[in-house]
PDB file of N, CA and C in Angstrom:
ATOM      1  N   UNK A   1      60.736 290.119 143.536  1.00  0.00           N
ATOM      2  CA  UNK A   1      60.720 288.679 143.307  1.00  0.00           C
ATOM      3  C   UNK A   1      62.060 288.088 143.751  1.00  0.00           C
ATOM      4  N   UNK A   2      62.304 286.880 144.752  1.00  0.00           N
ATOM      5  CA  UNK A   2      63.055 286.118 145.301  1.00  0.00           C
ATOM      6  C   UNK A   2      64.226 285.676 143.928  1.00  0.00           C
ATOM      7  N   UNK A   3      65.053 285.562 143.905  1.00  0.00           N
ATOM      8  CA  UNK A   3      66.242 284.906 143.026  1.00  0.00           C
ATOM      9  C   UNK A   3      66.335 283.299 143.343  1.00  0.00           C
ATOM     10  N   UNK A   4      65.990 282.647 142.390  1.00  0.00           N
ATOM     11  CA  UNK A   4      66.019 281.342 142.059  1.00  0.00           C
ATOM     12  C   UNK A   4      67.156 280.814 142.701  1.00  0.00           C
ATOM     13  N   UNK A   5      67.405 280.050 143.678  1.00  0.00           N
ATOM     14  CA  UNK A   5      68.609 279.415 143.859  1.00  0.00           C
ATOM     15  C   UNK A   5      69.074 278.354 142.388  1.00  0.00           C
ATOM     16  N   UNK A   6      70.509 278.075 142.262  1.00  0.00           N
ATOM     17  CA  UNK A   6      71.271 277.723 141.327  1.00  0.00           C
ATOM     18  C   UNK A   6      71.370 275.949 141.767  1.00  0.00           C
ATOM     19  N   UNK A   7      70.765 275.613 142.554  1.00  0.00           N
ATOM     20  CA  UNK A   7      71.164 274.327 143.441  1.00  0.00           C
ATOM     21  C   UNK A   7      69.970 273.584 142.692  1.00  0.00           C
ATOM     22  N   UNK A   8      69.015 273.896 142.147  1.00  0.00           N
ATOM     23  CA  UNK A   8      67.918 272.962 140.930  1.00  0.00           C
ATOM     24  C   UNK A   8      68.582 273.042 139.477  1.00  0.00           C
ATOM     25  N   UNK A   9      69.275 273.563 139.672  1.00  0.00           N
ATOM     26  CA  UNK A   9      69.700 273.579 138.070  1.00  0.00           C
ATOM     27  C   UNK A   9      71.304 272.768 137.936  1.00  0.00           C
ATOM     28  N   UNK A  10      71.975 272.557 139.089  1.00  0.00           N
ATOM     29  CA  UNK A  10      73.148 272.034 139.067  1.00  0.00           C
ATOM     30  C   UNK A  10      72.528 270.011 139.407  1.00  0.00           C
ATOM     31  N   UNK A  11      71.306 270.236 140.169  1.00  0.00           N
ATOM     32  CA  UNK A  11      70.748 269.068 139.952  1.00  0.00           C
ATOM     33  C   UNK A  11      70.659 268.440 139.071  1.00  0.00           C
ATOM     34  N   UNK A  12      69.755 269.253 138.280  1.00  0.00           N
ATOM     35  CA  UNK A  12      69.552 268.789 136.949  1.00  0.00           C
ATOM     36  C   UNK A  12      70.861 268.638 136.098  1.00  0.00           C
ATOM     37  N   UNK A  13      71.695 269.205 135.997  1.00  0.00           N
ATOM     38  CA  UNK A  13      72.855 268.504 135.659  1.00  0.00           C
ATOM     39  C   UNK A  13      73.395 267.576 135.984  1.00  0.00           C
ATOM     40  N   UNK A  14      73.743 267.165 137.033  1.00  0.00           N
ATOM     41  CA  UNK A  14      74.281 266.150 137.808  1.00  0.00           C
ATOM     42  C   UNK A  14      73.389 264.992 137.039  1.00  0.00           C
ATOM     43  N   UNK A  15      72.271 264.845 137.029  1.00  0.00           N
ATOM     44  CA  UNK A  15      71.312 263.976 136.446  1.00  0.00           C
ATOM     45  C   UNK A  15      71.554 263.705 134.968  1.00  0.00           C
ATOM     46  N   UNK A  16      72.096 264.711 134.229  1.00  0.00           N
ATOM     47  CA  UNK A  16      72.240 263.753 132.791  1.00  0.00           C
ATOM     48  C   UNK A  16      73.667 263.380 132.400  1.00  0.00           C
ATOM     49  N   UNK A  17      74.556 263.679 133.843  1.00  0.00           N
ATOM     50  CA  UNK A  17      76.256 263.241 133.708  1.00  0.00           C
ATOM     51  C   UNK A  17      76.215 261.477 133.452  1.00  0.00           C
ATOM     52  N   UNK A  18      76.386 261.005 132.135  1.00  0.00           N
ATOM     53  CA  UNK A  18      76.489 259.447 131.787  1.00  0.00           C
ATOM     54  C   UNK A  18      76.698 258.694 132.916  1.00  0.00           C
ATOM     55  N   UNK A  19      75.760 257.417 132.996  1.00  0.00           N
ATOM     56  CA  UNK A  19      75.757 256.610 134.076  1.00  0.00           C
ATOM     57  C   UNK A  19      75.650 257.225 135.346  1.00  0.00           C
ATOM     58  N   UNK A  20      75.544 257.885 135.801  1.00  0.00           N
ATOM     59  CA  UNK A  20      74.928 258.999 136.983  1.00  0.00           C
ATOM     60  C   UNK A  20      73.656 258.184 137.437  1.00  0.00           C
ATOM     61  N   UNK A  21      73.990 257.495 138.730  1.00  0.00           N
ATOM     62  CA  UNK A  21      72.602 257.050 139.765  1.00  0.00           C
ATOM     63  C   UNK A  21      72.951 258.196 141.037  1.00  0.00           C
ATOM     64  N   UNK A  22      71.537 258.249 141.534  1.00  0.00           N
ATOM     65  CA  UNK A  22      71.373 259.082 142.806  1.00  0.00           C
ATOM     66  C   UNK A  22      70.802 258.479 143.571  1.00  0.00           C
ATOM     67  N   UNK A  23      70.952 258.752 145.140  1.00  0.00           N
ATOM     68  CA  UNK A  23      70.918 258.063 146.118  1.00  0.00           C
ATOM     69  C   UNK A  23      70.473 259.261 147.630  1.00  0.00           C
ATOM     70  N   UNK A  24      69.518 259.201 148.767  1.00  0.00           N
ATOM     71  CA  UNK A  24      69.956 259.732 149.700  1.00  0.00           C
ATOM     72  C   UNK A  24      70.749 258.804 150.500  1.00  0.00           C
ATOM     73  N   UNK A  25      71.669 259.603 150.894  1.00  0.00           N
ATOM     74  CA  UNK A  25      72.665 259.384 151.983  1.00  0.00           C
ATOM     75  C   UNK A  25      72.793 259.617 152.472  1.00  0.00           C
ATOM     76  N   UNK A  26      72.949 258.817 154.106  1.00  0.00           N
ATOM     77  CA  UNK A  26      73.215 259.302 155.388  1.00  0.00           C
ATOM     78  C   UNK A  26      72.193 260.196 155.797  1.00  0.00           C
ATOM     79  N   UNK A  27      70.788 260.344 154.997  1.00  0.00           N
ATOM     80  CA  UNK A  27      69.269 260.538 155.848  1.00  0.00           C
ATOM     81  C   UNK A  27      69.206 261.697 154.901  1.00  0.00           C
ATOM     82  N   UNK A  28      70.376 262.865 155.052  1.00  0.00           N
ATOM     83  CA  UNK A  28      70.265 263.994 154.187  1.00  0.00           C
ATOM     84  C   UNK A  28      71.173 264.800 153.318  1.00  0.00           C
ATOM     85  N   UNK A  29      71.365 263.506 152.412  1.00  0.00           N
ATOM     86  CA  UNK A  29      72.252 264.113 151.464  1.00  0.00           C
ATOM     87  C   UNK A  29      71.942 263.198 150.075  1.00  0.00           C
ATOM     88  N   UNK A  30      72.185 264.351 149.161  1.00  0.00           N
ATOM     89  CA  UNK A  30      71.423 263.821 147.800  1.00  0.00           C
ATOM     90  C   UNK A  30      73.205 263.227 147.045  1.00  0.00           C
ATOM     91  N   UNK A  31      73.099 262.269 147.003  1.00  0.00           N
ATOM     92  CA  UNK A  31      74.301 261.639 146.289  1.00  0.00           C
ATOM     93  C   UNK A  31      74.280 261.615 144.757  1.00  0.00           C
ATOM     94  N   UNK A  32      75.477 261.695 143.904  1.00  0.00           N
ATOM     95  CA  UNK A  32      75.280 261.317 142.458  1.00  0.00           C
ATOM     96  C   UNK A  32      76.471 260.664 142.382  1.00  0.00           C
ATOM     97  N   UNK A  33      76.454 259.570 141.914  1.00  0.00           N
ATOM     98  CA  UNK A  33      77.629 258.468 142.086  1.00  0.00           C
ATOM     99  C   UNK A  33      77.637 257.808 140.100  1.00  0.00           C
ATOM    100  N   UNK A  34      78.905 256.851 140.127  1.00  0.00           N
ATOM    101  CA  UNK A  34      78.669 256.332 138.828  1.00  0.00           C
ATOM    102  C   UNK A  34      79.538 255.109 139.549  1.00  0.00           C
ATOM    103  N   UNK A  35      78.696 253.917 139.454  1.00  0.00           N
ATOM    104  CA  UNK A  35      78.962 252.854 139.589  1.00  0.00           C
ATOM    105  C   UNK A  35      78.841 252.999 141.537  1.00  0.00           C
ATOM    106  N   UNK A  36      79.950 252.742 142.345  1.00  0.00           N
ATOM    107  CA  UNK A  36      79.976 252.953 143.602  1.00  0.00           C
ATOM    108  C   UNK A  36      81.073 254.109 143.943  1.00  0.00           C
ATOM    109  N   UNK A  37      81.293 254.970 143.396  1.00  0.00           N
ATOM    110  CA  UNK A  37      81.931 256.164 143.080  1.00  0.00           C
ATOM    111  C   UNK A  37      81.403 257.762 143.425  1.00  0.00           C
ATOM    112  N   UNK A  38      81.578 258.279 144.179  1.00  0.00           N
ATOM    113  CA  UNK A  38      80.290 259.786 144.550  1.00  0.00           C
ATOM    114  C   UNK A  38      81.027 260.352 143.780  1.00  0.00           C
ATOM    115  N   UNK A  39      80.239 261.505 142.817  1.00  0.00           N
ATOM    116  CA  UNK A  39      81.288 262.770 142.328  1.00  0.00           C
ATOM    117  C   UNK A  39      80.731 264.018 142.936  1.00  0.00           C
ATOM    118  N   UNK A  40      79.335 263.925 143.486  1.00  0.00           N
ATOM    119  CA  UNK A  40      79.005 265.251 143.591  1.00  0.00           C
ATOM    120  C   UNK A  40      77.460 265.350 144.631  1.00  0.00           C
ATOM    121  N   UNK A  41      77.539 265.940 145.529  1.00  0.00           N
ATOM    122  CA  UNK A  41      76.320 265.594 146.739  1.00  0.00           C
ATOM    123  C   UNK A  41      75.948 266.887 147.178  1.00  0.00           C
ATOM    124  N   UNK A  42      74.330 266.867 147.288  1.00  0.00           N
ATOM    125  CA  UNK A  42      74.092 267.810 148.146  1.00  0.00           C
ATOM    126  C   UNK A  42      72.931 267.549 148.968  1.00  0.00           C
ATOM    127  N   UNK A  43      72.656 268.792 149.732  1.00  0.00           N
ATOM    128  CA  UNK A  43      72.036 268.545 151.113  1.00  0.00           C
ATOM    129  C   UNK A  43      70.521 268.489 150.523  1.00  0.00           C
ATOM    130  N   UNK A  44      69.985 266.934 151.580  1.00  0.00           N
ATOM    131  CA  UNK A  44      68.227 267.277 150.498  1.00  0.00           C
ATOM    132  C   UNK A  44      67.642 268.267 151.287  1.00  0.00           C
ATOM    133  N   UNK A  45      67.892 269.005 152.601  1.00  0.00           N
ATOM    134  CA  UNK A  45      67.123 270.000 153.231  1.00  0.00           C
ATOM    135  C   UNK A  45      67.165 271.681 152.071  1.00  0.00           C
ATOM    136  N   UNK A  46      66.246 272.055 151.313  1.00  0.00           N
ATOM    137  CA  UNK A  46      66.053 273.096 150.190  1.00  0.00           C
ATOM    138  C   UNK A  46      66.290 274.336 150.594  1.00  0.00           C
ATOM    139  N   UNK A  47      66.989 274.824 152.054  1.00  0.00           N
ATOM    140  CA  UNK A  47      67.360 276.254 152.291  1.00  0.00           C
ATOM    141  C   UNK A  47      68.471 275.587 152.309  1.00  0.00           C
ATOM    142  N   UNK A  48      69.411 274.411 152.305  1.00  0.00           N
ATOM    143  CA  UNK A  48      70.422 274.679 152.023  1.00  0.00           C
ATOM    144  C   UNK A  48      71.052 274.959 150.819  1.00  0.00           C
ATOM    145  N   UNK A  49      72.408 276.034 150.501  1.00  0.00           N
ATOM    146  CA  UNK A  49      72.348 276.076 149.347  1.00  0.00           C
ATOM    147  C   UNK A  49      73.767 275.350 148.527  1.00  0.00           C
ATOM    148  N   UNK A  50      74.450 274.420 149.442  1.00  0.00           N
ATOM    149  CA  UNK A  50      76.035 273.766 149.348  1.00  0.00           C
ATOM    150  C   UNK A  50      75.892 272.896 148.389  1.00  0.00           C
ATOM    151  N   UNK A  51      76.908 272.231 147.435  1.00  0.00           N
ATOM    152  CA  UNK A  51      77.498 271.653 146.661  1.00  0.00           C
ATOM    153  C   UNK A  51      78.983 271.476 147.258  1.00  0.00           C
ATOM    154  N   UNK A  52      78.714 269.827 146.879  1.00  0.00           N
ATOM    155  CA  UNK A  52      80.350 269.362 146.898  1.00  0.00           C
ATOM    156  C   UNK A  52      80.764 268.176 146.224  1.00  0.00           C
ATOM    157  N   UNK A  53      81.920 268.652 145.661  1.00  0.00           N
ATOM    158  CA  UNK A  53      82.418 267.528 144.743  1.00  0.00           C
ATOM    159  C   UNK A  53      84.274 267.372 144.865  1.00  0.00           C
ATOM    160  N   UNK A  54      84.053 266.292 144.149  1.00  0.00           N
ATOM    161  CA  UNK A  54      85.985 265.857 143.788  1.00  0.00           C
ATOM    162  C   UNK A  54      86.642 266.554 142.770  1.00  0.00           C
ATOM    163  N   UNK A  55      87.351 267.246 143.038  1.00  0.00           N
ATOM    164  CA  UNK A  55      88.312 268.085 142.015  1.00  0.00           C
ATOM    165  C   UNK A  55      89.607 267.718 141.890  1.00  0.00           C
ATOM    166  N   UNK A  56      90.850 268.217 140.917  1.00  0.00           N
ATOM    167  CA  UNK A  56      92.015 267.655 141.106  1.00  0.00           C
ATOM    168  C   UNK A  56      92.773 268.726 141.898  1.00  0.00           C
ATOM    169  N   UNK A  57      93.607 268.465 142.511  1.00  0.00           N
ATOM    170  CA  UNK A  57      94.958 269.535 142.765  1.00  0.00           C
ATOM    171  C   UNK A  57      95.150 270.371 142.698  1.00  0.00           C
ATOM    172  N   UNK A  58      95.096 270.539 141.275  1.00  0.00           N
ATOM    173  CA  UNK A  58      95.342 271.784 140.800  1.00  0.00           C
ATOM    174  C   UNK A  58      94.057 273.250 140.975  1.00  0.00           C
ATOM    175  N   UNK A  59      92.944 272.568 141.170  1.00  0.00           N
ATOM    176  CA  UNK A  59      91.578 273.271 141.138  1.00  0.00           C
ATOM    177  C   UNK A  59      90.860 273.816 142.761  1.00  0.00           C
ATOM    178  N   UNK A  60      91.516 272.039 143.662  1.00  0.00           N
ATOM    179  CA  UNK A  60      91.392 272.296 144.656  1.00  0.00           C
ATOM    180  C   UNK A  60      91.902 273.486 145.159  1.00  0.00           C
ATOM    181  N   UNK A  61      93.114 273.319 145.419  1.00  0.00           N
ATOM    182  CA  UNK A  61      94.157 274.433 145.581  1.00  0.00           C
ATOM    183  C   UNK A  61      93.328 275.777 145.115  1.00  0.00           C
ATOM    184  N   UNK A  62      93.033 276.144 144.180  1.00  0.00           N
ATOM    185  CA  UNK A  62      92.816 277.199 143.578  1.00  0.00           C
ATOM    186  C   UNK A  62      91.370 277.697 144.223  1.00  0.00           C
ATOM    187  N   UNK A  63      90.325 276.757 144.269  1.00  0.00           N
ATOM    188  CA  UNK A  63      89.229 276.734 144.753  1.00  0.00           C
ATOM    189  C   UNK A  63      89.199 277.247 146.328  1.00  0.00           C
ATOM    190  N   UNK A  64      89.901 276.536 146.455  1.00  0.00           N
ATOM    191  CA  UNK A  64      89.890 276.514 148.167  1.00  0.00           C
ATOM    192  C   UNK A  64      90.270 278.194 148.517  1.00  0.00           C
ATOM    193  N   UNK A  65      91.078 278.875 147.898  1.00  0.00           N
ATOM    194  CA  UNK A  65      91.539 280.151 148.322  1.00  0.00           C
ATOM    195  C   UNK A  65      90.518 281.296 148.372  1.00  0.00           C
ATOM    196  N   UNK A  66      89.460 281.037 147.601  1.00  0.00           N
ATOM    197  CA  UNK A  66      88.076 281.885 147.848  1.00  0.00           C
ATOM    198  C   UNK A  66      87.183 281.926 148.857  1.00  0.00           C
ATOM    199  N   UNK A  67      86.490 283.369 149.116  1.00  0.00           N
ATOM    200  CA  UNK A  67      85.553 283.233 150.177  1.00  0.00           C
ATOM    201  C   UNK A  67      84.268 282.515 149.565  1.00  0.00           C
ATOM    202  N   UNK A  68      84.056 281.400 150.687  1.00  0.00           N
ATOM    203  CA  UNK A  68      82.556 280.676 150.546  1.00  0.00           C
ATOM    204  C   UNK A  68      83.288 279.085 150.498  1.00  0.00           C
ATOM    205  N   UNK A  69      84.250 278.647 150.193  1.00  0.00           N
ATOM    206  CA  UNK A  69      84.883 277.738 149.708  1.00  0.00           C
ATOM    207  C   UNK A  69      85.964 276.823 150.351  1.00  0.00           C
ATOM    208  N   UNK A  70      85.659 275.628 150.552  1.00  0.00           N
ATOM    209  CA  UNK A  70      86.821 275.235 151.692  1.00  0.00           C
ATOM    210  C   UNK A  70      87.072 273.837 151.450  1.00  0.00           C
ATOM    211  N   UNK A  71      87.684 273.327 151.894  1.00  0.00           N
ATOM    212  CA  UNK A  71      87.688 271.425 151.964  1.00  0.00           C
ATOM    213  C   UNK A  71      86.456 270.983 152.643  1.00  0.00           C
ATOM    214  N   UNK A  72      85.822 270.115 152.154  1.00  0.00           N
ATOM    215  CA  UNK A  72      84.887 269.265 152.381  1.00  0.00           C
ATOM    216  C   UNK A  72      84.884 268.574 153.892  1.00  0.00           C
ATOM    217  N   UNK A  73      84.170 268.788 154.435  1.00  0.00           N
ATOM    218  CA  UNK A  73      84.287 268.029 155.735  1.00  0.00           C
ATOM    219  C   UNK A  73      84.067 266.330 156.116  1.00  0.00           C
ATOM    220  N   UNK A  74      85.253 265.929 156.103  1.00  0.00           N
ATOM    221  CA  UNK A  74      85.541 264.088 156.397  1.00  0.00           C
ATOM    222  C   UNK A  74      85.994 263.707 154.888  1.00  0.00           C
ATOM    223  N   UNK A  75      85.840 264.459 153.767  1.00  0.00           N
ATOM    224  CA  UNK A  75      86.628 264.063 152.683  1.00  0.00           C
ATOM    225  C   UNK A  75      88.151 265.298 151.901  1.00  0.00           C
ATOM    226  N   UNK A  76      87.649 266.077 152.509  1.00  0.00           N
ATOM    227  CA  UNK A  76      88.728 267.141 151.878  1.00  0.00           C
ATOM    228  C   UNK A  76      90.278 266.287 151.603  1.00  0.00           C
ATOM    229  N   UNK A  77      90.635 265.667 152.375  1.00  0.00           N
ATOM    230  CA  UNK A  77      91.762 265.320 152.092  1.00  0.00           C
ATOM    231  C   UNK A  77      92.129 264.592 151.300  1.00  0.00           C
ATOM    232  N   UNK A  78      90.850 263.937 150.328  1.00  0.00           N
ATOM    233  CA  UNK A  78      90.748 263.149 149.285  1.00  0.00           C
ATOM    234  C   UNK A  78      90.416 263.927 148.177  1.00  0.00           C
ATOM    235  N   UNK A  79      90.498 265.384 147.849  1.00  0.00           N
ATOM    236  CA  UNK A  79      90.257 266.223 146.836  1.00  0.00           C
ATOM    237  C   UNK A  79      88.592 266.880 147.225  1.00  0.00           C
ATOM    238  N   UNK A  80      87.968 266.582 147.746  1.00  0.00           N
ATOM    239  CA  UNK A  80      86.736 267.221 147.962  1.00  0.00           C
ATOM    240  C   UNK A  80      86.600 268.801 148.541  1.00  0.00           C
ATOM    241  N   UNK A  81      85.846 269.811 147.637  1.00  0.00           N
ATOM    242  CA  UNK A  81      85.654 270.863 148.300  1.00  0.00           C
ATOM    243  C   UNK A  81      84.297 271.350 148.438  1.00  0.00           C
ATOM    244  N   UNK A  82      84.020 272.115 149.040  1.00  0.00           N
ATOM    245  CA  UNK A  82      82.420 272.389 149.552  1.00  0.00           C
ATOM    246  C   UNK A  82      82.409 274.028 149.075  1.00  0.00           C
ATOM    247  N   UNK A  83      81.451 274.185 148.376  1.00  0.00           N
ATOM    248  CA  UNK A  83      80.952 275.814 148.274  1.00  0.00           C
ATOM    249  C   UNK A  83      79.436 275.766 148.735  1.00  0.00           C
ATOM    250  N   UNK A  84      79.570 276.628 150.193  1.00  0.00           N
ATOM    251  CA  UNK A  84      78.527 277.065 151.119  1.00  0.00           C
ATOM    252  C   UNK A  84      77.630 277.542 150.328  1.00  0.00           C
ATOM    253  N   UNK A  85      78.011 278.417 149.592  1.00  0.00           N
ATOM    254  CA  UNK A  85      76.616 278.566 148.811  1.00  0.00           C
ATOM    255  C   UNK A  85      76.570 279.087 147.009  1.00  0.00           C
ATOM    256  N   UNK A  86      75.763 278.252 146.352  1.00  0.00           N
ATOM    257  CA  UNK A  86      75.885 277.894 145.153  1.00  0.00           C
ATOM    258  C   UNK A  86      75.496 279.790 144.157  1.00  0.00           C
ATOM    259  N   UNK A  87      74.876 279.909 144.750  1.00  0.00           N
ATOM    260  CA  UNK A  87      74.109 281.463 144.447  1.00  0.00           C
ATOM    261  C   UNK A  87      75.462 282.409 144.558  1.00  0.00           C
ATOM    262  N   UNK A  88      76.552 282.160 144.864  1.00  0.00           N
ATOM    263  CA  UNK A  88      77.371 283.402 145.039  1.00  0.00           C
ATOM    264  C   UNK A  88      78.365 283.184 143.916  1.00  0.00           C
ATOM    265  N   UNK A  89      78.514 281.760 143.062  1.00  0.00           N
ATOM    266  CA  UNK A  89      79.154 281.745 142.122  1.00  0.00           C
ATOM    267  C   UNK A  89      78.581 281.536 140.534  1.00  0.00           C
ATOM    268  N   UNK A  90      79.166 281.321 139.947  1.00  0.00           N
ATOM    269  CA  UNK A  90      79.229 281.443 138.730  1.00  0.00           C
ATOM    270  C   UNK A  90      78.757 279.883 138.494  1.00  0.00           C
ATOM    271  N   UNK A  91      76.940 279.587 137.548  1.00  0.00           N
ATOM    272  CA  UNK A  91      76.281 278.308 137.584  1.00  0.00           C
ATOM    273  C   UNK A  91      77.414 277.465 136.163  1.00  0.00           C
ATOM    274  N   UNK A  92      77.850 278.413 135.179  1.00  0.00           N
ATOM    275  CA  UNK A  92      78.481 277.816 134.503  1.00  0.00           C
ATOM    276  C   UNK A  92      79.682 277.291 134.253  1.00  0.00           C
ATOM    277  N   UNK A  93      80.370 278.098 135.803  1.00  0.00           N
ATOM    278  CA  UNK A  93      82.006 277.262 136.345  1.00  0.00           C
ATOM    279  C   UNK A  93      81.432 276.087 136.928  1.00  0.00           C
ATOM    280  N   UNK A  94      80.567 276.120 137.967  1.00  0.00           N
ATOM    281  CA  UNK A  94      80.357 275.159 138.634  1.00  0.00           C
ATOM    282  C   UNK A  94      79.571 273.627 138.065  1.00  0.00           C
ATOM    283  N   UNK A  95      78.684 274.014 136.928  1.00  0.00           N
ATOM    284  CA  UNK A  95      78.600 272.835 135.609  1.00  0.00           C
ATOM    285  C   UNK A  95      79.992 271.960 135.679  1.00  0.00           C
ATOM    286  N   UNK A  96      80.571 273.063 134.951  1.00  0.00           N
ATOM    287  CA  UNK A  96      81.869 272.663 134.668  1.00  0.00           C
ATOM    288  C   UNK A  96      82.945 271.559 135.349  1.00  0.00           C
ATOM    289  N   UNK A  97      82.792 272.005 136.982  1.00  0.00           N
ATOM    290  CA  UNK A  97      83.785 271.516 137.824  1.00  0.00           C
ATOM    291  C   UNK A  97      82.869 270.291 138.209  1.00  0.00           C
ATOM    292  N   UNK A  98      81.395 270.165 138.076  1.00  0.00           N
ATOM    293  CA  UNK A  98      80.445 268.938 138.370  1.00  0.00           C
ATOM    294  C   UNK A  98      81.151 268.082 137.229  1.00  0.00           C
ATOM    295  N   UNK A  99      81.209 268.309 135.816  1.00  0.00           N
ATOM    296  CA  UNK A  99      81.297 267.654 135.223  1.00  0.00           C
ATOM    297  C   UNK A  99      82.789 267.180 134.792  1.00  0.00           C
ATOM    298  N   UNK A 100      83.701 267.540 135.292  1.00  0.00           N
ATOM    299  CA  UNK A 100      84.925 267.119 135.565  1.00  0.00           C
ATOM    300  C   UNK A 100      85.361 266.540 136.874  1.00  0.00           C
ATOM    301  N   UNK A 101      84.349 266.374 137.826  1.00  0.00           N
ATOM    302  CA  UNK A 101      84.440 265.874 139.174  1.00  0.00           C
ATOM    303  C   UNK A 101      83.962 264.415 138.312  1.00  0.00           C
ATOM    304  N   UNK A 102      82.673 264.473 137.991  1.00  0.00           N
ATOM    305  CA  UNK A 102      82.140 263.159 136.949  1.00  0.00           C
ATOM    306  C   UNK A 102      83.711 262.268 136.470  1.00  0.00           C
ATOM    307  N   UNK A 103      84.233 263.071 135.108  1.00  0.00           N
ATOM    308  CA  UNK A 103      85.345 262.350 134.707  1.00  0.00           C
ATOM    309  C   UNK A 103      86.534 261.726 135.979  1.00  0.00           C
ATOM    310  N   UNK A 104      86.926 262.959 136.901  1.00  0.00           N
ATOM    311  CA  UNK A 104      87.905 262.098 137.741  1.00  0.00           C
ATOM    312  C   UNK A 104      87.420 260.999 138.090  1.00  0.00           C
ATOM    313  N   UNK A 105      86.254 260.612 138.712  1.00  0.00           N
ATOM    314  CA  UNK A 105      85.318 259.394 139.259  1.00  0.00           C
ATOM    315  C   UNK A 105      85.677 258.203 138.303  1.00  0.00           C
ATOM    316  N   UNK A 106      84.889 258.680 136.934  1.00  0.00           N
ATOM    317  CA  UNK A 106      84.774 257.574 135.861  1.00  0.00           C
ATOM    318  C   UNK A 106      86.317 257.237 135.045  1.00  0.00           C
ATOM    319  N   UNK A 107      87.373 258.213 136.061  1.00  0.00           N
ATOM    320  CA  UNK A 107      88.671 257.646 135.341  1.00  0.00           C
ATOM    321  C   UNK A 107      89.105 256.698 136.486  1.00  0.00           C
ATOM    322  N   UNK A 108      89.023 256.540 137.530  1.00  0.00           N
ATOM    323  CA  UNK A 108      89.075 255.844 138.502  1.00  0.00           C
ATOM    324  C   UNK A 108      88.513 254.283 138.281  1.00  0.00           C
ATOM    325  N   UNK A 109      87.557 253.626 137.438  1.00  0.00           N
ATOM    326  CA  UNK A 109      86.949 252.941 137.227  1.00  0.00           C
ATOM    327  C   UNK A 109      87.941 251.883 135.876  1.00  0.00           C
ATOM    328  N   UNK A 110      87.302 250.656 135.464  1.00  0.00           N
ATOM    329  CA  UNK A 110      88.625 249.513 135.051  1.00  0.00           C
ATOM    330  C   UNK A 110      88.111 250.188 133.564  1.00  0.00           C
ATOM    331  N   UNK A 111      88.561 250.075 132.685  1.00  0.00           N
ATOM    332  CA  UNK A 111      88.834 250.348 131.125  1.00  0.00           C
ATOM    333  C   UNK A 111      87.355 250.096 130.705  1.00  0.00           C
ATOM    334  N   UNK A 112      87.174 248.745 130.598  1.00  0.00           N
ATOM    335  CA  UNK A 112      85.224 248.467 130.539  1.00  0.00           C
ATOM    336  C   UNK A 112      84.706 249.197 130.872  1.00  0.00           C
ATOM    337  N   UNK A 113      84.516 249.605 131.778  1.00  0.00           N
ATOM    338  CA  UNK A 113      83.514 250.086 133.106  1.00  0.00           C
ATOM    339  C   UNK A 113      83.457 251.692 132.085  1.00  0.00           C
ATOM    340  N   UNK A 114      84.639 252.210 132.089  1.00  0.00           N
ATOM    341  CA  UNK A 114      84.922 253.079 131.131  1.00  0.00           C
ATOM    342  C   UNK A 114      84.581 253.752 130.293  1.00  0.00           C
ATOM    343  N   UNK A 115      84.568 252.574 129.497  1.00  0.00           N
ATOM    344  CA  UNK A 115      83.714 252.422 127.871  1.00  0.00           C
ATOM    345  C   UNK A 115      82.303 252.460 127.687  1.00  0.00           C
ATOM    346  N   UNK A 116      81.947 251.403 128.703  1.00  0.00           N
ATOM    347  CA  UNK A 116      80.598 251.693 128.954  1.00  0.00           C
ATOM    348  C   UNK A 116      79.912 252.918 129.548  1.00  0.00           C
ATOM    349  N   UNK A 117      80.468 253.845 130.205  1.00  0.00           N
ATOM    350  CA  UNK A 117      80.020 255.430 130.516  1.00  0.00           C
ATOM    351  C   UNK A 117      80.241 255.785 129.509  1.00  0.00           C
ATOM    352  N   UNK A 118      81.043 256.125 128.292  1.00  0.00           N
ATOM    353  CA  UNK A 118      81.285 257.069 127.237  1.00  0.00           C
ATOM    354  C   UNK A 118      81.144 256.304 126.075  1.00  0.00           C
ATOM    355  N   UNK A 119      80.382 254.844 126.066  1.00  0.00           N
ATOM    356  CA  UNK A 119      80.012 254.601 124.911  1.00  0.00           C
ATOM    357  C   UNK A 119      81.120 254.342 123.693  1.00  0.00           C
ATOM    358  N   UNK A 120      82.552 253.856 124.409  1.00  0.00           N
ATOM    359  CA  UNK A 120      83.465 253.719 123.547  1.00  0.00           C
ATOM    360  C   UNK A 120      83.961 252.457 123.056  1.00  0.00           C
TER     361      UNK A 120
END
């Protein structure tokens, strides 16, 4: 029996990150944005198996030094990194770094805007 790719289940996360709309973009790419903000996109073609999102500095850096893993192509230089394929890592780091890609986004946003994602 085939091994489930990890790329439906990071979906489904992406989907209940607060205020989280999705979008295709650019014909084939599944966007998850909060407000006009992307945190985290992937390819809608289903043999692909990539994720990419905004990380800080400190993660990038760290991220980037692994095989499968690199700067994002046309955004890397804005914190974005790309892992080629979702199946070779770990689904509950990569939760993780979705959902802290989320916060950098929604810290970027005015104090309101804010409040209203976290209900504060």
């Amino acid at each position: 029996m085939a091994k489930r790719s990890l790329k439906a289940g990071l979906i489904l996360h992406s989907r209940k990150m607060p205020a989280a709309t999705e979008d295709i973009k650019w014909g084939d790419h599944l966007v998850f944005s909060v407000e006009t903000k992307m945190f985290v996109l992937f390819d809608v073609d289903d043999a692909s198996r990539a994720v990419r999102f905004k990380c800080d500095e400190e993660d990038f850096d760290r991220l980037c030094e692994r095989e499968g893993v690199a700067p994002s192509a046309y955004v890397g230089r804005y914190g974005w990194v790309e892992f080629e394929d979702v199946d070779e890592h770990d689904l509950n780091e990569l939760k993780r770094l979705i959902t802290k890609s989320h916060r950098i986004v929604v810290s970027k946003l005015s104090m309101r805007k804010q409040r209203e994602v976290f209900g504060g």
